[in-house]
N, C-alpha and C. Protein backbone atom coordinates (compact mmCIF):
# COMPACT_ATOMS: atom_id res chain seq x y z
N UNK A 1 66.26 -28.97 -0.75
CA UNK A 1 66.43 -27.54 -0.50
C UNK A 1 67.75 -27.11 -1.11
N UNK A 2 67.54 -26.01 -1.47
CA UNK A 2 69.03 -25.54 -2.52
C UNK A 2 70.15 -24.60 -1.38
N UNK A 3 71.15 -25.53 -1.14
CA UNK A 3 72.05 -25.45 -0.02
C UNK A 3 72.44 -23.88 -0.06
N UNK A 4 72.90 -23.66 -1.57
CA UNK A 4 73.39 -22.35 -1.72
C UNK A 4 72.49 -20.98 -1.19
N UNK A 5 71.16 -21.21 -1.59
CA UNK A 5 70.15 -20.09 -1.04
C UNK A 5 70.30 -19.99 0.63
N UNK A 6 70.46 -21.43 1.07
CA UNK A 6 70.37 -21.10 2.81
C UNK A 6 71.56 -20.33 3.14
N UNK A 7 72.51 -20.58 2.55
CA UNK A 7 73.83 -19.75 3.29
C UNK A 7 73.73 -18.61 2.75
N UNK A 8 73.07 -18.03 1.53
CA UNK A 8 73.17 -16.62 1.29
C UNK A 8 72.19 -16.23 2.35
N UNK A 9 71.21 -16.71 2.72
CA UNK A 9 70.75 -16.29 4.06
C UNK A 9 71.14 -16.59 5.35
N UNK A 10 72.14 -16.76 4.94
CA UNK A 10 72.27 -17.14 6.73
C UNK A 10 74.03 -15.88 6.41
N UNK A 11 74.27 -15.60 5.00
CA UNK A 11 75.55 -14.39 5.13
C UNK A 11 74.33 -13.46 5.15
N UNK A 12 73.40 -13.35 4.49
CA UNK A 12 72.65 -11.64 4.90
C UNK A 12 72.23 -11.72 6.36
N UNK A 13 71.64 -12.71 6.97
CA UNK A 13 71.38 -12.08 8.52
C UNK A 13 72.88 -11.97 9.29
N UNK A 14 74.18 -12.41 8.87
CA UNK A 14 75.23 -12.14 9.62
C UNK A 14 75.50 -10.19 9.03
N UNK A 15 75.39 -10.14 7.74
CA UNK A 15 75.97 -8.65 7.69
C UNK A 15 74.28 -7.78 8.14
N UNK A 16 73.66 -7.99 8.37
CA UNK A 16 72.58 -7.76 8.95
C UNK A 16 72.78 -7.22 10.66
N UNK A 17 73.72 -8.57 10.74
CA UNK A 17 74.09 -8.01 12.75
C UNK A 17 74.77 -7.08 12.69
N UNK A 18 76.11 -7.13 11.53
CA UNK A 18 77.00 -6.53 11.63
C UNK A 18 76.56 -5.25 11.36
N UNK A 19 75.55 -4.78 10.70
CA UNK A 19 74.91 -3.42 10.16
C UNK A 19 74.55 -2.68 11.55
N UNK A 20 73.61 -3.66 12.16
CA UNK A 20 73.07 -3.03 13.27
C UNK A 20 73.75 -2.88 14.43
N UNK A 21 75.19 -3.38 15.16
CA UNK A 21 75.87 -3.44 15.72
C UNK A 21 76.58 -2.11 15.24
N UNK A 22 76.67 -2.12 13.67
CA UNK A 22 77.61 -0.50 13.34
C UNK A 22 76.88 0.75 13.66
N UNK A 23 75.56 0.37 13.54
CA UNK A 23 74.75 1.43 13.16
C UNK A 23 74.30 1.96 15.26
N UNK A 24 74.98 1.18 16.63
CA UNK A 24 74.42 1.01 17.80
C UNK A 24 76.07 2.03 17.75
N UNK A 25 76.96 1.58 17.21
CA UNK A 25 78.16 2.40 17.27
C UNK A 25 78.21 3.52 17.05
N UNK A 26 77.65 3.92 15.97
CA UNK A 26 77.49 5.00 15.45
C UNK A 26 76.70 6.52 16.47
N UNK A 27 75.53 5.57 16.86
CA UNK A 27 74.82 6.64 18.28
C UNK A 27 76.11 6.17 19.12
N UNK A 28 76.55 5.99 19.67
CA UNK A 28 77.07 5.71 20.76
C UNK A 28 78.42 6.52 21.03
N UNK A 29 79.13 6.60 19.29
CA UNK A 29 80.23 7.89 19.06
C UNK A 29 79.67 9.42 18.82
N UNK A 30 78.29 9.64 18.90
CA UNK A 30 77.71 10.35 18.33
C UNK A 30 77.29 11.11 19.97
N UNK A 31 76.96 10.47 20.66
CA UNK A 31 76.52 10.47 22.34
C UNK A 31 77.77 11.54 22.56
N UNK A 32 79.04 10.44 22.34
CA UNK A 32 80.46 10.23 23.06
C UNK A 32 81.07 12.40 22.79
N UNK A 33 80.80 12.10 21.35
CA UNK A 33 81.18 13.97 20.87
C UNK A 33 80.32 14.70 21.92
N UNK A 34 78.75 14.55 22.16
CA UNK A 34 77.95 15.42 22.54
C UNK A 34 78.50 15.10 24.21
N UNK A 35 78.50 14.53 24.59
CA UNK A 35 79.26 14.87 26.02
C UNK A 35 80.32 14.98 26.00
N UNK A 36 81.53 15.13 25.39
CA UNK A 36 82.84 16.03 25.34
C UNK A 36 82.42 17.55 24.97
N UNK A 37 81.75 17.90 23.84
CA UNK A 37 81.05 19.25 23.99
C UNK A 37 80.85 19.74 25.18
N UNK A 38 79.84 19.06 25.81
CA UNK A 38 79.36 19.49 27.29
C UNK A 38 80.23 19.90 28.20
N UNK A 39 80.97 18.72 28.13
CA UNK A 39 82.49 19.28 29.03
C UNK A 39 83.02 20.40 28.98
N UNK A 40 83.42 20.43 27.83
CA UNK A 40 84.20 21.61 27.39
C UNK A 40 84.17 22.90 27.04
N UNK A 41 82.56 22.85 26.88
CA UNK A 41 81.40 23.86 26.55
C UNK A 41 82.10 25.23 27.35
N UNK A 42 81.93 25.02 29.29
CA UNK A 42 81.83 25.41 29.98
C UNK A 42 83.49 26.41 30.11
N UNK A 43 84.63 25.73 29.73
CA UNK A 43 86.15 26.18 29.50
C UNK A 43 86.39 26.77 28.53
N UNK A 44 85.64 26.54 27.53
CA UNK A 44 85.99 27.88 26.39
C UNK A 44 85.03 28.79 26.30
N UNK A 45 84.25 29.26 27.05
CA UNK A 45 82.73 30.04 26.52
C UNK A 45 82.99 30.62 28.50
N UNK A 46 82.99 31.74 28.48
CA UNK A 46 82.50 32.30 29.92
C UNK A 46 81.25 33.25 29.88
N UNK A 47 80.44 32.98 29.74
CA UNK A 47 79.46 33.57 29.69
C UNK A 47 78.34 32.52 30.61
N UNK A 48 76.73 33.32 31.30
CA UNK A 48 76.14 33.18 32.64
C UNK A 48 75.52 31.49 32.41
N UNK A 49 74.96 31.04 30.80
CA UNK A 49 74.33 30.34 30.42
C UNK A 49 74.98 29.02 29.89
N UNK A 50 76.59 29.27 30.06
CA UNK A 50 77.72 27.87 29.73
C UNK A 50 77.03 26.72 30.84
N UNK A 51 76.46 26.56 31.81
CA UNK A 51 76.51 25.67 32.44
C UNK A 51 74.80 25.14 32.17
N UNK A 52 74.24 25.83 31.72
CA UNK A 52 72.76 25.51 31.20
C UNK A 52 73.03 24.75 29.58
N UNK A 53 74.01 25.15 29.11
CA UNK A 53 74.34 24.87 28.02
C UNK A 53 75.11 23.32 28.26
N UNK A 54 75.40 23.04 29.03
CA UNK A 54 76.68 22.31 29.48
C UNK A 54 75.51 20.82 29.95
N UNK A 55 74.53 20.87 30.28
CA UNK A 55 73.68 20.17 30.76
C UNK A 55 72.65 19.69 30.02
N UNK A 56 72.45 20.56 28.81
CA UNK A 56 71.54 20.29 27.77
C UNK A 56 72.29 19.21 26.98
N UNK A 57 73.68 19.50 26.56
CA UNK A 57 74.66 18.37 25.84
C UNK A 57 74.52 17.26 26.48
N UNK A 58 74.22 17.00 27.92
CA UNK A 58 74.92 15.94 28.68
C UNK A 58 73.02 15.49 28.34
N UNK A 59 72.29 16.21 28.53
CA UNK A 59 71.12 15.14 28.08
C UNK A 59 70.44 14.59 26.70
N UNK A 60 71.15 15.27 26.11
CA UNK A 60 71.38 14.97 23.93
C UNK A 60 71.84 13.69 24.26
N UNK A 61 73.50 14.00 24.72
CA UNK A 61 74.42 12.60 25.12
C UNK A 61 73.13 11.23 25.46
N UNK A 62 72.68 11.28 26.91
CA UNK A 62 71.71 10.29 27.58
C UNK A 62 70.86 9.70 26.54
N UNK A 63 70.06 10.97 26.14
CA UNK A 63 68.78 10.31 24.84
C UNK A 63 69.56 9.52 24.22
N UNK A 64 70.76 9.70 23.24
CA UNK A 64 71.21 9.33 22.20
C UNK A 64 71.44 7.84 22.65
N UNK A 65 72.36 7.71 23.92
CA UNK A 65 72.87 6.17 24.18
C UNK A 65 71.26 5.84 24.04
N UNK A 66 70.70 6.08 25.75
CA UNK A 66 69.33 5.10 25.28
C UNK A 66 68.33 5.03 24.26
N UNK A 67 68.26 6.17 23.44
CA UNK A 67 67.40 5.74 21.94
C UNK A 67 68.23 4.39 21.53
N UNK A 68 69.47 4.92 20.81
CA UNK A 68 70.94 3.48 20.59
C UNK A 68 70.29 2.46 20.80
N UNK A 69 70.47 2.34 22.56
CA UNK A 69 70.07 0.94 22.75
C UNK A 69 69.08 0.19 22.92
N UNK A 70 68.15 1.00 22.78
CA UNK A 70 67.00 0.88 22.40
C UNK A 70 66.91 -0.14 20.88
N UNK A 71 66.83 0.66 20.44
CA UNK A 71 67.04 0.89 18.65
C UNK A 71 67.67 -0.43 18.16
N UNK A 72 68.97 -0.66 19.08
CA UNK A 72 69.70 -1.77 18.89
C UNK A 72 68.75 -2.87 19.26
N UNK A 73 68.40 -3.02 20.44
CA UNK A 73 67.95 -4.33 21.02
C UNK A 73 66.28 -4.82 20.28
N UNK A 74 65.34 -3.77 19.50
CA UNK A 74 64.63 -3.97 18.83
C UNK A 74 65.39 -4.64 17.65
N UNK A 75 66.01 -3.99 17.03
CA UNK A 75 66.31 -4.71 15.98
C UNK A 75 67.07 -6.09 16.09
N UNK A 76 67.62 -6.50 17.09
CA UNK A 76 68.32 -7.59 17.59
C UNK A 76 67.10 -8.22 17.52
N UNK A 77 66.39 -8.10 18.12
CA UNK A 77 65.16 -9.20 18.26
C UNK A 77 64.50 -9.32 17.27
N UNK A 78 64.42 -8.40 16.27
CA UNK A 78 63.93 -8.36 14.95
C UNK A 78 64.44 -9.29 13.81
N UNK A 79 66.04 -9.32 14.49
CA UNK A 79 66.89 -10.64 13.39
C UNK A 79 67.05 -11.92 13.68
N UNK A 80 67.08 -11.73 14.97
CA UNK A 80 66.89 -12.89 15.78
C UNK A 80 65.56 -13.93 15.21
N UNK A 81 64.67 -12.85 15.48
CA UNK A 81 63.28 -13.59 14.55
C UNK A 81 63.06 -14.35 13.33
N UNK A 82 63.90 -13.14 12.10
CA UNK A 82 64.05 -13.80 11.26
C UNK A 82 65.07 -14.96 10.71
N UNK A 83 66.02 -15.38 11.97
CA UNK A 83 66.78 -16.64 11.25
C UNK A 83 66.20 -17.99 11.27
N UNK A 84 65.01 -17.71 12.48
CA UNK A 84 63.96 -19.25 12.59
C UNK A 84 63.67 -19.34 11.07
N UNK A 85 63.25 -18.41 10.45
CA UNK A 85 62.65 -18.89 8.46
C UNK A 85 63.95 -18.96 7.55
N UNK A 86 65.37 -19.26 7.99
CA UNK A 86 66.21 -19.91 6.83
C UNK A 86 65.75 -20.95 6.18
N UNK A 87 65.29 -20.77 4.91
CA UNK A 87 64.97 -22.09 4.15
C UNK A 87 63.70 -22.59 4.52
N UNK A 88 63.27 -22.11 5.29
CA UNK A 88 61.35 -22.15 5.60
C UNK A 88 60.30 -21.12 5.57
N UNK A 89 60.82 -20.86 3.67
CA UNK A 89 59.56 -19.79 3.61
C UNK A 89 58.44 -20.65 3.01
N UNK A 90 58.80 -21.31 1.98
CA UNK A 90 57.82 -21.85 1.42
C UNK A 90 56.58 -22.25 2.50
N UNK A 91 57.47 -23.16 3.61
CA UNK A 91 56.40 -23.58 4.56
C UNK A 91 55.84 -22.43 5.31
N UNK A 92 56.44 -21.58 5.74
CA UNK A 92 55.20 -20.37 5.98
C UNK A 92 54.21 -19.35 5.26
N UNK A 93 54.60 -19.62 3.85
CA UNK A 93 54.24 -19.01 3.09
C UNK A 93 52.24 -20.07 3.05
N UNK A 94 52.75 -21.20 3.09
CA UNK A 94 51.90 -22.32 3.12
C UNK A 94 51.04 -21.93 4.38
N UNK A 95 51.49 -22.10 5.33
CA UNK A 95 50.90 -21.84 6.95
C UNK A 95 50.12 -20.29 6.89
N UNK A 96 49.91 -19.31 6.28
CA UNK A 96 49.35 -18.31 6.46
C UNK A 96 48.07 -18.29 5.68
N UNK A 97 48.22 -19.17 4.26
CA UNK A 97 47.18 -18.90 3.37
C UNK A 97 46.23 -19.57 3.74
């Protein structure tokens, strides 16, 4: 087996985590703005509908984490999957036909 191919796969499923770990960050700072909005919504805006407004942010915020982690933990298991085939494609390639 050609040593060099396994470790380029075994660096793509590491920047692979690292993608999806950025990409769980990314909702998660994205959440973080939409409930500081919410907060603050209500202190600069006086008008009857700031607090209807103020509650809609805070559930953007909610979706966003749990889509996130959602999103995250599929794809975790998704990479997870694929490091069992480092250097064993041929043999599954074999096992299907």
């Amino acid at each position: 087996m050609n040593k060099d191919l396994i470790l380029r796969e075994k660096l793509a499923i590491q920047r692979t985590h690292l993608a999806n770990q950025t990409t769980f960050l990314a909702f998660l700072r994205t959440a973080m703005y939409f409930f500081v909005a919410g907060l603050s919504i209500d202190s600069f805006f006086s008008f009857s509908e700031s607090h209807l407004i103020m509650w809609i942010f805070f559930v953007i915020s909610a979706g966003l984490i749990a889509f996130g982690i959602f999103n995250f933990l599929i794809n975790r298991k998704s990479i997870v999957e694929s490091e069992e085939h480092i250097g064993d494609y041929q043999t599954e390639y074999l096992k299907k036909s």
